[in-house]
N, C-alpha and C. Protein backbone atom coordinates (compact mmCIF):
# COMPACT_ATOMS: atom_id res chain seq x y z
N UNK A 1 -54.68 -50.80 -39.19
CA UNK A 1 -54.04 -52.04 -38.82
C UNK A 1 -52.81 -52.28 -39.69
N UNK A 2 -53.07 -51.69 -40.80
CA UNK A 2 -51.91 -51.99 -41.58
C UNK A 2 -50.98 -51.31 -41.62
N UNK A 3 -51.12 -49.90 -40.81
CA UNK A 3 -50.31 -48.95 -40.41
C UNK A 3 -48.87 -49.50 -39.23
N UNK A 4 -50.14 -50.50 -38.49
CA UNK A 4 -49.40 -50.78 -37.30
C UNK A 4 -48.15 -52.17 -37.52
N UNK A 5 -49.03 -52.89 -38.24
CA UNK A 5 -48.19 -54.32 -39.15
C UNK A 5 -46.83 -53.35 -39.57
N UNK A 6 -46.64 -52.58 -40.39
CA UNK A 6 -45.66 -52.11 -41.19
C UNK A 6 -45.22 -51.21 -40.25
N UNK A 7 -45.45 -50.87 -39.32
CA UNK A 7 -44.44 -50.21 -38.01
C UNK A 7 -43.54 -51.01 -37.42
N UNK A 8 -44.26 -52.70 -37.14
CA UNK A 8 -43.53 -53.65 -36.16
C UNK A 8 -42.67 -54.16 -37.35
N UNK A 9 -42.56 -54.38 -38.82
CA UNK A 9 -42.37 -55.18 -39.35
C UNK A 9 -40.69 -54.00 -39.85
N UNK A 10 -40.96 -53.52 -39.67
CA UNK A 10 -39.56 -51.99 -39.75
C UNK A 10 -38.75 -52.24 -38.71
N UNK A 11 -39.65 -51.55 -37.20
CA UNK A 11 -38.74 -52.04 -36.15
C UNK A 11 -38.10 -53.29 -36.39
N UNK A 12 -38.89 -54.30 -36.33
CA UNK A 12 -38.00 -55.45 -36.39
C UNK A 12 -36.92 -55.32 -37.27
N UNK A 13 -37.01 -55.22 -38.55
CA UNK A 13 -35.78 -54.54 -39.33
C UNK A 13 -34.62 -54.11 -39.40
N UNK A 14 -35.48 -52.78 -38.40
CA UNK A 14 -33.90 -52.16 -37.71
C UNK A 14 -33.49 -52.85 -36.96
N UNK A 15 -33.62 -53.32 -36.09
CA UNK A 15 -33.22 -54.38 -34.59
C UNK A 15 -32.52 -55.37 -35.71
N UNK A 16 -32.70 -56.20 -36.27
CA UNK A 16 -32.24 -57.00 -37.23
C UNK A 16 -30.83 -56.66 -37.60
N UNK A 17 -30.71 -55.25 -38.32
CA UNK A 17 -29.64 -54.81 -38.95
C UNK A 17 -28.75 -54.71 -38.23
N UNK A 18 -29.12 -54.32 -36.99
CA UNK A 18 -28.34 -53.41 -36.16
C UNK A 18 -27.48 -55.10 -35.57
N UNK A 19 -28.09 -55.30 -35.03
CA UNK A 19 -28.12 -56.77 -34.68
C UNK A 19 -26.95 -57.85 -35.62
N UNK A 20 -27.25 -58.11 -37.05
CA UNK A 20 -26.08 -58.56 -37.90
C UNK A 20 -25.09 -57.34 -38.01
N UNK A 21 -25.02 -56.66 -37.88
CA UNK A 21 -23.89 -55.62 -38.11
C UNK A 21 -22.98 -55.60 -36.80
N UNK A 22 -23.72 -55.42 -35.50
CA UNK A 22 -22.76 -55.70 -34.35
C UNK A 22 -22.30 -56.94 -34.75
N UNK A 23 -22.73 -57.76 -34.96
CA UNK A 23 -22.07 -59.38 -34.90
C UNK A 23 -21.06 -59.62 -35.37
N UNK A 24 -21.12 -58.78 -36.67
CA UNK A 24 -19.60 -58.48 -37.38
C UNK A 24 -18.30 -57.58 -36.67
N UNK A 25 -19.12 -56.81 -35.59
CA UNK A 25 -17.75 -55.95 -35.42
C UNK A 25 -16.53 -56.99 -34.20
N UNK A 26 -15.28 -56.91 -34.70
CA UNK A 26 -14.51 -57.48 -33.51
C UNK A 26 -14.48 -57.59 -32.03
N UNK A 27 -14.62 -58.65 -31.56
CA UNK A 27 -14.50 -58.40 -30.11
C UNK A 27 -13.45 -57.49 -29.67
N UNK A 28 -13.58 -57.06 -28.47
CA UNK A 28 -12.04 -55.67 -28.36
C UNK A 28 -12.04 -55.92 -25.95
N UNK A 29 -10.90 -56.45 -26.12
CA UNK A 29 -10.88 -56.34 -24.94
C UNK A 29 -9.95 -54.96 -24.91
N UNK A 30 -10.08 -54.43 -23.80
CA UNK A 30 -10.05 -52.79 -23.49
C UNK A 30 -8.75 -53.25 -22.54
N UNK A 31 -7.56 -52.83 -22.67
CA UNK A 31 -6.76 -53.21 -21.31
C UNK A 31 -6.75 -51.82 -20.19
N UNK A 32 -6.87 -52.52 -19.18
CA UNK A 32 -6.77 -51.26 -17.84
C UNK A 32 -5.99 -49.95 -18.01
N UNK A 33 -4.87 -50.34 -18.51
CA UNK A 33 -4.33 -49.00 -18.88
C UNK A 33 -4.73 -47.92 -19.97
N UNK A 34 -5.76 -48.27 -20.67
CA UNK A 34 -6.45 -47.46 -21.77
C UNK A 34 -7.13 -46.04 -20.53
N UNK A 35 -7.39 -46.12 -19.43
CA UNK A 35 -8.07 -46.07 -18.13
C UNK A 35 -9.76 -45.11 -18.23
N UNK A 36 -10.79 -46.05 -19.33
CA UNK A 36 -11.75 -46.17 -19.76
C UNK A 36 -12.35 -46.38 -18.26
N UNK A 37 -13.54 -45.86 -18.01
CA UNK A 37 -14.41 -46.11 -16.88
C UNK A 37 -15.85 -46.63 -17.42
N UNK A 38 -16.34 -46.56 -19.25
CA UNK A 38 -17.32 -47.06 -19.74
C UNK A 38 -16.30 -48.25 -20.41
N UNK A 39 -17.52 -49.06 -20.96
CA UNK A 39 -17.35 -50.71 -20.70
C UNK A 39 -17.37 -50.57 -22.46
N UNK A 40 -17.10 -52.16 -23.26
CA UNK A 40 -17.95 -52.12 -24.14
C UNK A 40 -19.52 -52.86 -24.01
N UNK A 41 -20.84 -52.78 -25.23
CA UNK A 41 -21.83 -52.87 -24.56
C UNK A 41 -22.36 -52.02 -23.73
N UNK A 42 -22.23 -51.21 -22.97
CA UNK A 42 -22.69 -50.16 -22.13
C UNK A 42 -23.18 -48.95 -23.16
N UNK A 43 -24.67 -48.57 -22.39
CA UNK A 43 -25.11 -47.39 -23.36
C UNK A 43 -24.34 -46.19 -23.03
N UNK A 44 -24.34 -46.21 -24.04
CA UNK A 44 -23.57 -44.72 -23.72
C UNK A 44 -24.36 -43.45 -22.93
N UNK A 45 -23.19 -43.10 -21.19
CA UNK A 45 -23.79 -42.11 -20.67
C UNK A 45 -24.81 -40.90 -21.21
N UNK A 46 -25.51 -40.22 -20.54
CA UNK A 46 -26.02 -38.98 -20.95
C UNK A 46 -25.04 -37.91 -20.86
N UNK A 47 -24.89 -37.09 -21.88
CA UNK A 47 -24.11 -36.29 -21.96
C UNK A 47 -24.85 -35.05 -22.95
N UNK A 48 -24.30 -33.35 -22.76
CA UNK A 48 -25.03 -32.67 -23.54
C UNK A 48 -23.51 -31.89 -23.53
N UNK A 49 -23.60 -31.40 -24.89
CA UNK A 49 -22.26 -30.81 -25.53
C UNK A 49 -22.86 -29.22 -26.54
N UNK A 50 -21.90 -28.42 -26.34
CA UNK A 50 -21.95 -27.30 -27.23
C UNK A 50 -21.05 -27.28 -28.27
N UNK A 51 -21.81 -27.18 -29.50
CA UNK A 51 -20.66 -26.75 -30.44
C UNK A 51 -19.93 -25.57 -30.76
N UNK A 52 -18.85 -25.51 -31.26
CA UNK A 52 -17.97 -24.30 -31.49
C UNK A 52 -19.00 -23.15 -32.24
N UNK A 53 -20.34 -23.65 -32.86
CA UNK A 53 -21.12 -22.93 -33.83
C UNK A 53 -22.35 -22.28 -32.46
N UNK A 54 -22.46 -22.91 -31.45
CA UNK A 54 -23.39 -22.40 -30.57
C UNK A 54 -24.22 -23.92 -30.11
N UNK A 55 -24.58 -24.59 -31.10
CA UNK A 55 -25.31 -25.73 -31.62
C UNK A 55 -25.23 -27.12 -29.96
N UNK A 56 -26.31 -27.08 -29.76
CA UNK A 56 -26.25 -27.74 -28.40
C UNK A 56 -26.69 -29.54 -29.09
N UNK A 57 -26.17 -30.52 -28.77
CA UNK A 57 -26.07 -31.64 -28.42
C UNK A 57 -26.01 -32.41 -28.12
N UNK A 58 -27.23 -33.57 -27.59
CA UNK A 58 -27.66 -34.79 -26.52
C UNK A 58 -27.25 -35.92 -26.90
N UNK A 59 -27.06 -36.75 -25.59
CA UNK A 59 -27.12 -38.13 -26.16
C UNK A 59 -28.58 -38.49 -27.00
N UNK A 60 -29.53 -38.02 -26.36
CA UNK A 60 -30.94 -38.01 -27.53
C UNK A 60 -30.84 -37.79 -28.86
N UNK A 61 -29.88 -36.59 -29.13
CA UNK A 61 -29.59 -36.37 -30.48
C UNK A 61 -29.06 -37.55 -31.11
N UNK A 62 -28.21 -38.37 -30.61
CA UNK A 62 -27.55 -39.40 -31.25
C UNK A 62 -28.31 -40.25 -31.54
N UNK A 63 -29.08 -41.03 -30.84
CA UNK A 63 -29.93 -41.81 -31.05
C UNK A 63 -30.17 -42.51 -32.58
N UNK A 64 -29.97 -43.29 -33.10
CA UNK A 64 -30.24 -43.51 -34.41
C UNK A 64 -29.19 -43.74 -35.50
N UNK A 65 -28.18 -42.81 -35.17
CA UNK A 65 -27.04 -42.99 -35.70
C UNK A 65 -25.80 -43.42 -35.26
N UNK A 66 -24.73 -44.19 -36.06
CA UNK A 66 -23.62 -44.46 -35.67
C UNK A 66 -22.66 -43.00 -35.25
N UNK A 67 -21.88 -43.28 -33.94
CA UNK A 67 -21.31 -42.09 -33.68
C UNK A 67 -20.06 -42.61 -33.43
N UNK A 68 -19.08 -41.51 -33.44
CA UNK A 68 -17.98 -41.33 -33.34
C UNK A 68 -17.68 -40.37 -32.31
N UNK A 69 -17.31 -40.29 -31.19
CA UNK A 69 -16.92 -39.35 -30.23
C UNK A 69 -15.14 -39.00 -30.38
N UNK A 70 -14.56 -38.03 -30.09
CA UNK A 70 -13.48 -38.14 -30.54
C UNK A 70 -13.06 -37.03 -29.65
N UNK A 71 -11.81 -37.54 -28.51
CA UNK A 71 -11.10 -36.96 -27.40
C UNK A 71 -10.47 -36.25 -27.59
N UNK A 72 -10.25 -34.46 -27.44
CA UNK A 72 -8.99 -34.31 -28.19
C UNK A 72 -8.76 -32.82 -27.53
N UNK A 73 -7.39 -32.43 -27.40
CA UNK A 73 -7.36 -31.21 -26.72
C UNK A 73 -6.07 -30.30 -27.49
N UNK A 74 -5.91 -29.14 -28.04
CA UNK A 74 -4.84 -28.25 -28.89
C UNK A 74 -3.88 -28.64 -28.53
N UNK A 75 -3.02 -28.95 -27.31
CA UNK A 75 -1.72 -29.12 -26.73
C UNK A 75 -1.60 -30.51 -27.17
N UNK A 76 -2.43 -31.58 -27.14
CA UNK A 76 -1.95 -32.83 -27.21
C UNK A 76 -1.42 -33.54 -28.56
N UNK A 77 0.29 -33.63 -29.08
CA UNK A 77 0.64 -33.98 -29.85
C UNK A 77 0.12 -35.19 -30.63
N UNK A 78 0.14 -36.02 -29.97
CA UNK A 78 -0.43 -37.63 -30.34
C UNK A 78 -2.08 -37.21 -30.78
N UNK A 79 -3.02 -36.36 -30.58
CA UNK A 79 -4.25 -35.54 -30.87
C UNK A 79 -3.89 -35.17 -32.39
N UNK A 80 -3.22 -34.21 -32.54
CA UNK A 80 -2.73 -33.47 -33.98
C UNK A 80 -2.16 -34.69 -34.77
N UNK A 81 -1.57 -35.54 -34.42
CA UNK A 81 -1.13 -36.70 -35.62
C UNK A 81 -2.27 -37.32 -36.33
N UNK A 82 -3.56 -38.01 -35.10
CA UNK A 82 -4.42 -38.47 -35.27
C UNK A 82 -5.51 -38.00 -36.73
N UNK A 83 -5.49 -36.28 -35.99
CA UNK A 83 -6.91 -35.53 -36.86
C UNK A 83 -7.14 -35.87 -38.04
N UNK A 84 -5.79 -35.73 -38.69
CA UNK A 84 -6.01 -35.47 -40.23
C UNK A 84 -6.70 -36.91 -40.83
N UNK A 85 -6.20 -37.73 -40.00
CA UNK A 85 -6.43 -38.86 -40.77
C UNK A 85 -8.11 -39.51 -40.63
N UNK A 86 -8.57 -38.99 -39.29
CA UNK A 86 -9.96 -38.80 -38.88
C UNK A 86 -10.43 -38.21 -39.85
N UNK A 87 -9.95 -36.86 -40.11
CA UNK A 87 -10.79 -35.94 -41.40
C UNK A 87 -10.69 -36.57 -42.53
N UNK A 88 -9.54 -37.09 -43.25
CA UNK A 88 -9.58 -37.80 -44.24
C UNK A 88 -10.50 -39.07 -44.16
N UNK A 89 -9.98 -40.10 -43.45
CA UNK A 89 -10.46 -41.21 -43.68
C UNK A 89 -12.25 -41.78 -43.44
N UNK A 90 -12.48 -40.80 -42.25
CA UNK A 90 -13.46 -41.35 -41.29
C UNK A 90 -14.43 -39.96 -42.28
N UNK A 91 -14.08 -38.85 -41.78
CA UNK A 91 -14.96 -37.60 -42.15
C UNK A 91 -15.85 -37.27 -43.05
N UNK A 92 -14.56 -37.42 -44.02
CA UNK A 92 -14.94 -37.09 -45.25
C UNK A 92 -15.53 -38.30 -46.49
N UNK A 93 -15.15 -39.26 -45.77
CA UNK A 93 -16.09 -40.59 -46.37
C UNK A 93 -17.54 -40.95 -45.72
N UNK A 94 -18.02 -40.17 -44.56
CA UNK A 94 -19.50 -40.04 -43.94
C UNK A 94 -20.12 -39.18 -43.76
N UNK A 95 -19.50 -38.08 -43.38
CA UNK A 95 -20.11 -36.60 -43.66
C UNK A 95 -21.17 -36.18 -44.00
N UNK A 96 -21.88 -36.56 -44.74
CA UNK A 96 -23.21 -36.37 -46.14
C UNK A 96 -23.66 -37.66 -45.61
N UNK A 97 -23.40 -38.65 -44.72
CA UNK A 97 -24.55 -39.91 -44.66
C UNK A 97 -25.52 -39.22 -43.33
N UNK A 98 -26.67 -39.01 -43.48
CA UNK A 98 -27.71 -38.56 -41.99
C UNK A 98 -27.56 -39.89 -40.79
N UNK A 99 -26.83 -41.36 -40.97
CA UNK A 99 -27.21 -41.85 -40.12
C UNK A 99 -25.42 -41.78 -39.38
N UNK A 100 -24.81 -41.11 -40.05
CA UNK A 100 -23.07 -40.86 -38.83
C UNK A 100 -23.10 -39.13 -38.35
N UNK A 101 -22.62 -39.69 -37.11
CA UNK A 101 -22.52 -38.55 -36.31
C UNK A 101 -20.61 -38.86 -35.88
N UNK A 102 -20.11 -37.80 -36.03
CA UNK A 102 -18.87 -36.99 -35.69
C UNK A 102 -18.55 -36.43 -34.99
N UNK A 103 -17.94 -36.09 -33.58
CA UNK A 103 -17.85 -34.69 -32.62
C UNK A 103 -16.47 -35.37 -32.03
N UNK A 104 -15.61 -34.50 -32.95
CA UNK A 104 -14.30 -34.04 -31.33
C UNK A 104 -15.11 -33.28 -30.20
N UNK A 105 -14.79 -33.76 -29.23
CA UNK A 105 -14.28 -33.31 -27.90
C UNK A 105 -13.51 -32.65 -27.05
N UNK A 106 -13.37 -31.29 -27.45
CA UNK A 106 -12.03 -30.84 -26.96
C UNK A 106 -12.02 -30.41 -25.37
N UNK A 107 -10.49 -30.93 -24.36
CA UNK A 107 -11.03 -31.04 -23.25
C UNK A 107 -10.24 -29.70 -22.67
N UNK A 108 -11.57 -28.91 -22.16
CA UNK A 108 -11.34 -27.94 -21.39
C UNK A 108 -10.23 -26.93 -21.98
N UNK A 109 -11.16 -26.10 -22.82
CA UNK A 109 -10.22 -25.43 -23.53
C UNK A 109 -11.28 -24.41 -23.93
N UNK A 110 -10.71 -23.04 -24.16
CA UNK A 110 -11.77 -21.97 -24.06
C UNK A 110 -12.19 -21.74 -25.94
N UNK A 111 -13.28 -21.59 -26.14
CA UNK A 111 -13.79 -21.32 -27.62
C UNK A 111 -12.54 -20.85 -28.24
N UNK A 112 -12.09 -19.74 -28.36
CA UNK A 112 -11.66 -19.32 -29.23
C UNK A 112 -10.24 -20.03 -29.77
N UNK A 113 -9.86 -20.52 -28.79
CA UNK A 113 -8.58 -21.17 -28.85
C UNK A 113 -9.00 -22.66 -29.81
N UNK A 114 -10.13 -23.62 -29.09
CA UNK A 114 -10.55 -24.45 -29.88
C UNK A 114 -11.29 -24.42 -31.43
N UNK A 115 -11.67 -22.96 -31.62
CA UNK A 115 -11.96 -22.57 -32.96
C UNK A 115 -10.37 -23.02 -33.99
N UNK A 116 -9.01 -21.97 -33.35
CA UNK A 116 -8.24 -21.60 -33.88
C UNK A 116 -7.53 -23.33 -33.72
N UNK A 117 -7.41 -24.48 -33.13
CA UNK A 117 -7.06 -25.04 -33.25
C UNK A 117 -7.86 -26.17 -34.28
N UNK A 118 -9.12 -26.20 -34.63
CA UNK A 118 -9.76 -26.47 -35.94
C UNK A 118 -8.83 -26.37 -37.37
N UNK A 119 -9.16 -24.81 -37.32
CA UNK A 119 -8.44 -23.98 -38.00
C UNK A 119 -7.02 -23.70 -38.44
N UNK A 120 -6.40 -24.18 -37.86
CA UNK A 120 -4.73 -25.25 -37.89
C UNK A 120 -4.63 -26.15 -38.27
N UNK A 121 -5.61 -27.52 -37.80
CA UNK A 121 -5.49 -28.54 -38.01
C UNK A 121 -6.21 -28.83 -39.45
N UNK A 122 -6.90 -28.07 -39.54
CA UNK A 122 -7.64 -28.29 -41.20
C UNK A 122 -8.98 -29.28 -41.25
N UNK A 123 -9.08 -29.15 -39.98
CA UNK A 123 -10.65 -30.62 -39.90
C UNK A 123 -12.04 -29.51 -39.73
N UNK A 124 -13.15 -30.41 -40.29
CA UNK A 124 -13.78 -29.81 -41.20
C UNK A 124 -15.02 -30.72 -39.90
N UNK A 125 -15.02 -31.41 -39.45
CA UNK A 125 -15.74 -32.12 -38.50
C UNK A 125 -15.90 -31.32 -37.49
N UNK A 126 -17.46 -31.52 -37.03
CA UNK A 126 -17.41 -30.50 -35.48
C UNK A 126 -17.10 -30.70 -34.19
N UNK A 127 -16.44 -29.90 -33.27
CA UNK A 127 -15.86 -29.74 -32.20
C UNK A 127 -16.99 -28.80 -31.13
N UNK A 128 -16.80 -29.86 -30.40
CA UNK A 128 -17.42 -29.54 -28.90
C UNK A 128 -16.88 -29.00 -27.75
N UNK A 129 -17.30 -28.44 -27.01
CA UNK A 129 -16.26 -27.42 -25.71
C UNK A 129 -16.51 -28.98 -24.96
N UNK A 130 -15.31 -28.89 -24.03
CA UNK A 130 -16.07 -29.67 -22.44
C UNK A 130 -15.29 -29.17 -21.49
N UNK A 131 -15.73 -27.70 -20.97
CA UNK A 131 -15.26 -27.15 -20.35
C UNK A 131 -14.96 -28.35 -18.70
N UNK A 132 -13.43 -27.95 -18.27
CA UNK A 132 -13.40 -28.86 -17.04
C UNK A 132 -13.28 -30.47 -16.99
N UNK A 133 -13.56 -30.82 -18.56
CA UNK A 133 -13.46 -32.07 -18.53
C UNK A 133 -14.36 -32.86 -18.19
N UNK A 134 -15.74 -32.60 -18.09
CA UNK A 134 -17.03 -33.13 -17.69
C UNK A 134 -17.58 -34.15 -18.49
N UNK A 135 -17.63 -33.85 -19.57
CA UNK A 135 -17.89 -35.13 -20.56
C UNK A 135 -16.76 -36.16 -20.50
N UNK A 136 -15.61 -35.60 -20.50
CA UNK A 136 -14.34 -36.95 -20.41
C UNK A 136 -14.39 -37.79 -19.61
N UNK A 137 -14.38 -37.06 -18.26
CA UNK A 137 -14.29 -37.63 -17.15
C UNK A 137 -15.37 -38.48 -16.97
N UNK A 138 -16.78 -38.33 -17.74
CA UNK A 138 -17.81 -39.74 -17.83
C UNK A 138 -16.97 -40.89 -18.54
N UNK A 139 -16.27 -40.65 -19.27
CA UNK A 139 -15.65 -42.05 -20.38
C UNK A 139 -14.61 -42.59 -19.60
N UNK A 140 -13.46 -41.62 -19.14
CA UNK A 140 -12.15 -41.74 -18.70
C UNK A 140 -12.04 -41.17 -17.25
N UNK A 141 -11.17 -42.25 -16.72
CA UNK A 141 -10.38 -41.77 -15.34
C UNK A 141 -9.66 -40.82 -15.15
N UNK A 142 -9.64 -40.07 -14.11
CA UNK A 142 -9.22 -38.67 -13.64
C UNK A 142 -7.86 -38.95 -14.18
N UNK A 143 -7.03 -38.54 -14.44
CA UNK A 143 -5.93 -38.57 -14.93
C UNK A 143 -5.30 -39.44 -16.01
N UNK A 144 -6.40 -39.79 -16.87
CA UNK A 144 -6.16 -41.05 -18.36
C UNK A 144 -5.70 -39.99 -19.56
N UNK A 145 -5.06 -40.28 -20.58
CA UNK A 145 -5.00 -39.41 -21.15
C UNK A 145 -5.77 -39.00 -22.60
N UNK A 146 -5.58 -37.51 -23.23
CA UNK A 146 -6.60 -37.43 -23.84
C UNK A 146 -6.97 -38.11 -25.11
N UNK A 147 -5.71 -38.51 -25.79
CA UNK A 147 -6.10 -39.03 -27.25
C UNK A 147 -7.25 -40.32 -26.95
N UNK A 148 -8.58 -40.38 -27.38
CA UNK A 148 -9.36 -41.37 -27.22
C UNK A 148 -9.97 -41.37 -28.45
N UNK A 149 -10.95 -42.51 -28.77
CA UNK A 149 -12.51 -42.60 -29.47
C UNK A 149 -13.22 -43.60 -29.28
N UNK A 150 -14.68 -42.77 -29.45
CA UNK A 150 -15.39 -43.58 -28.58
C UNK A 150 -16.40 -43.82 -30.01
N UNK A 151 -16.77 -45.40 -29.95
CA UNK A 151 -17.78 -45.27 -31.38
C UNK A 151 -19.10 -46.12 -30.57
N UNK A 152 -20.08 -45.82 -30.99
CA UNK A 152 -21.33 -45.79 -30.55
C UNK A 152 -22.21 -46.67 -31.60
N UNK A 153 -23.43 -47.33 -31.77
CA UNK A 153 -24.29 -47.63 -32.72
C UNK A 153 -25.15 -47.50 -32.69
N UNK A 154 -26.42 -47.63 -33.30
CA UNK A 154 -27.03 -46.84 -33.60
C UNK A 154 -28.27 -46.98 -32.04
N UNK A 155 -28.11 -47.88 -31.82
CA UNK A 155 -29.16 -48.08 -30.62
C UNK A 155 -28.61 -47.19 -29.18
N UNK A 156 -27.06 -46.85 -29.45
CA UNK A 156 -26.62 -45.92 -28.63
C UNK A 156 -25.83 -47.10 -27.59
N UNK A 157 -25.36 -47.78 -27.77
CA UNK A 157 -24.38 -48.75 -27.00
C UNK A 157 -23.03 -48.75 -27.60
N UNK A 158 -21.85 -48.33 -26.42
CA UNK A 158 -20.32 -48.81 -26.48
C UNK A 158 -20.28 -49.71 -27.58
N UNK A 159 -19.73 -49.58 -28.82
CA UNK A 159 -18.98 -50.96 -29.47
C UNK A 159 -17.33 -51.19 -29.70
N UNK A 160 -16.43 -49.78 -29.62
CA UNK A 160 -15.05 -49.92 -30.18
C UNK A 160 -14.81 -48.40 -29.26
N UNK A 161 -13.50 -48.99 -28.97
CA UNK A 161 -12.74 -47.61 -27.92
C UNK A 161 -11.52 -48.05 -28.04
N UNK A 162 -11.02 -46.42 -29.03
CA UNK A 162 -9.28 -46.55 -28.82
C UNK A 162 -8.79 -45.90 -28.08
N UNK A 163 -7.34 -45.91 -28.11
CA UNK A 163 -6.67 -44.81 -27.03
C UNK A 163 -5.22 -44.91 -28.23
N UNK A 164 -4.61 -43.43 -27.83
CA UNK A 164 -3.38 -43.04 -28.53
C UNK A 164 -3.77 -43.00 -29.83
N UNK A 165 -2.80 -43.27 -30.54
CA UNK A 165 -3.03 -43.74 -32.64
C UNK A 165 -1.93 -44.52 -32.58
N UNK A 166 -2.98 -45.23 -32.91
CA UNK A 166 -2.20 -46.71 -33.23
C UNK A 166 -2.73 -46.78 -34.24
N UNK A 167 -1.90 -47.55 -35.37
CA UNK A 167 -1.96 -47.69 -36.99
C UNK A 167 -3.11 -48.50 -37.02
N UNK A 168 -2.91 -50.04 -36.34
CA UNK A 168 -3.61 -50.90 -36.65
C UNK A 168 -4.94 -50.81 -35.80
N UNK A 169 -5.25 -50.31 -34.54
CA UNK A 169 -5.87 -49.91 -34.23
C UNK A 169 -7.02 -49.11 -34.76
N UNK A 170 -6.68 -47.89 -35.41
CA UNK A 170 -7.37 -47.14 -35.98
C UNK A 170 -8.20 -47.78 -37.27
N UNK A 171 -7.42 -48.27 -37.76
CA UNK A 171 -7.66 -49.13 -39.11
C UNK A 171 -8.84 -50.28 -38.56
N UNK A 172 -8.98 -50.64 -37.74
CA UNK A 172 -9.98 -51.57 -37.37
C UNK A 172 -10.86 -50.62 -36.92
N UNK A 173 -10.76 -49.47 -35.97
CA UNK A 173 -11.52 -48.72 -36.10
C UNK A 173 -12.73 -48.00 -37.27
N UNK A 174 -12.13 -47.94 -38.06
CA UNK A 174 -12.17 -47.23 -39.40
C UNK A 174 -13.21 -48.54 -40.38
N UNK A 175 -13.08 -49.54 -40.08
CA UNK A 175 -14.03 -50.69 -40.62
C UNK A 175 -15.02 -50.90 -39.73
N UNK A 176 -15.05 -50.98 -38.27
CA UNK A 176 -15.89 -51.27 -37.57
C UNK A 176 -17.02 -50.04 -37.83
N UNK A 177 -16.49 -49.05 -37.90
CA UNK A 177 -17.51 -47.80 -38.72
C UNK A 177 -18.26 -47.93 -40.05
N UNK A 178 -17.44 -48.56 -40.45
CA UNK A 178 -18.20 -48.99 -41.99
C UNK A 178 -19.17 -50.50 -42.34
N UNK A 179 -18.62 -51.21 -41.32
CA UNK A 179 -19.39 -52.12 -40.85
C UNK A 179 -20.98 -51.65 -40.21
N UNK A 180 -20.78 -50.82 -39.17
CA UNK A 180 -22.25 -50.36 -38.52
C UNK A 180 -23.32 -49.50 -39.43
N UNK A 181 -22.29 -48.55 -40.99
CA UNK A 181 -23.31 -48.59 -41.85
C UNK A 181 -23.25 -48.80 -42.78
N UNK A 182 -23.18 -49.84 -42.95
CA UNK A 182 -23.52 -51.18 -44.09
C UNK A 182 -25.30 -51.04 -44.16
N UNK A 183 -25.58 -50.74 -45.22
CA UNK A 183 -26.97 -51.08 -44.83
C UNK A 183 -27.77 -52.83 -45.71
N UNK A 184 -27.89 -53.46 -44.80
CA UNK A 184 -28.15 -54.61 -45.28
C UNK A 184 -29.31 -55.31 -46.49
């Protein structure tokens, strides 16, 4: 019985945390032209991703942790401005926490090329194939473009979605992440 008391009394906990921590993050109206087809609030679709390492990945996997999805394809300039500062700012300050999850997205682009564009860019975060654009095209409209991010919490619901790099943007980005693991 006391097993079960201290099960509900956790859950509740987490629900709690999770709960004051969204409350803190900014409201964000999304304008049409971002051309997002997920909402904020909305759980985030099912999706399964391969990593550049072989390493297969569910929305199940996420579950639990704050995520970061991150749109991004070798050709796209406004992509390469972004990275570094992802790797710096976002990466390498969560990296080592078990409850953040990280994955560029690279869209439709064959392994080896997306290895070698890692490998250029100097980011140290893992990259996912989406061959065809299959995972994108769940977030984004057929023809939206690629620089995006998509941040997730831990219950697995939409909270913050950018598009392009935008200074100030990102920067609220970049707190609303640190906000979700705050641990209270």
């Amino acid at each position: 019985m006391k097993k079960v008391s201290l099960f509900i009394i956790l859950i509740l906990g987490i629900v709690f945390i999770t709960q004051a921590q969204t409350n803190k993050i900014p409201k964000q109206e999304i304008p049409a032209d971002y051309g997002y087809i997920v909402k904020i609030g909305q759980q985030i679709p099912d999706i399964e991703m391969t990593l550049t390492d072989g390493t297969k990945i569910t929305t199940a996997d996420l579950k639990g942790k704050v995520t970061m999805l991150q749109f991004t394809a070798s050709w796209c300039g406004v992509c390469r401005r972004e990275m570094p500062h992802i790797e710096k700012e976002i990466w390498q300050k969560h990296k080592n926490n078990n409850d953040f999850a990280l994955i560029g997205i690279d869209m439709d682009e064959p392994l080896e090329t997306v290895k070698k564009f890692a490998k250029d860019m100097k980011i140290t975060y893992p990259l996912a194939l989406d061959p065809g654009g299959e995972i994108f095209y769940t977030f984004a409209a057929k023809g939206a473009g690629v620089t995006r991010n998509v941040i997730i919490d831990r219950s697995g619901k939409i909270v913050y979605m950018t598009r392009l790099f935008k200074e100030e943007e990102f920067n609220e980005m970049v707190e609303v992440i640190d906000l979700l693991l705050e641990k209270l």
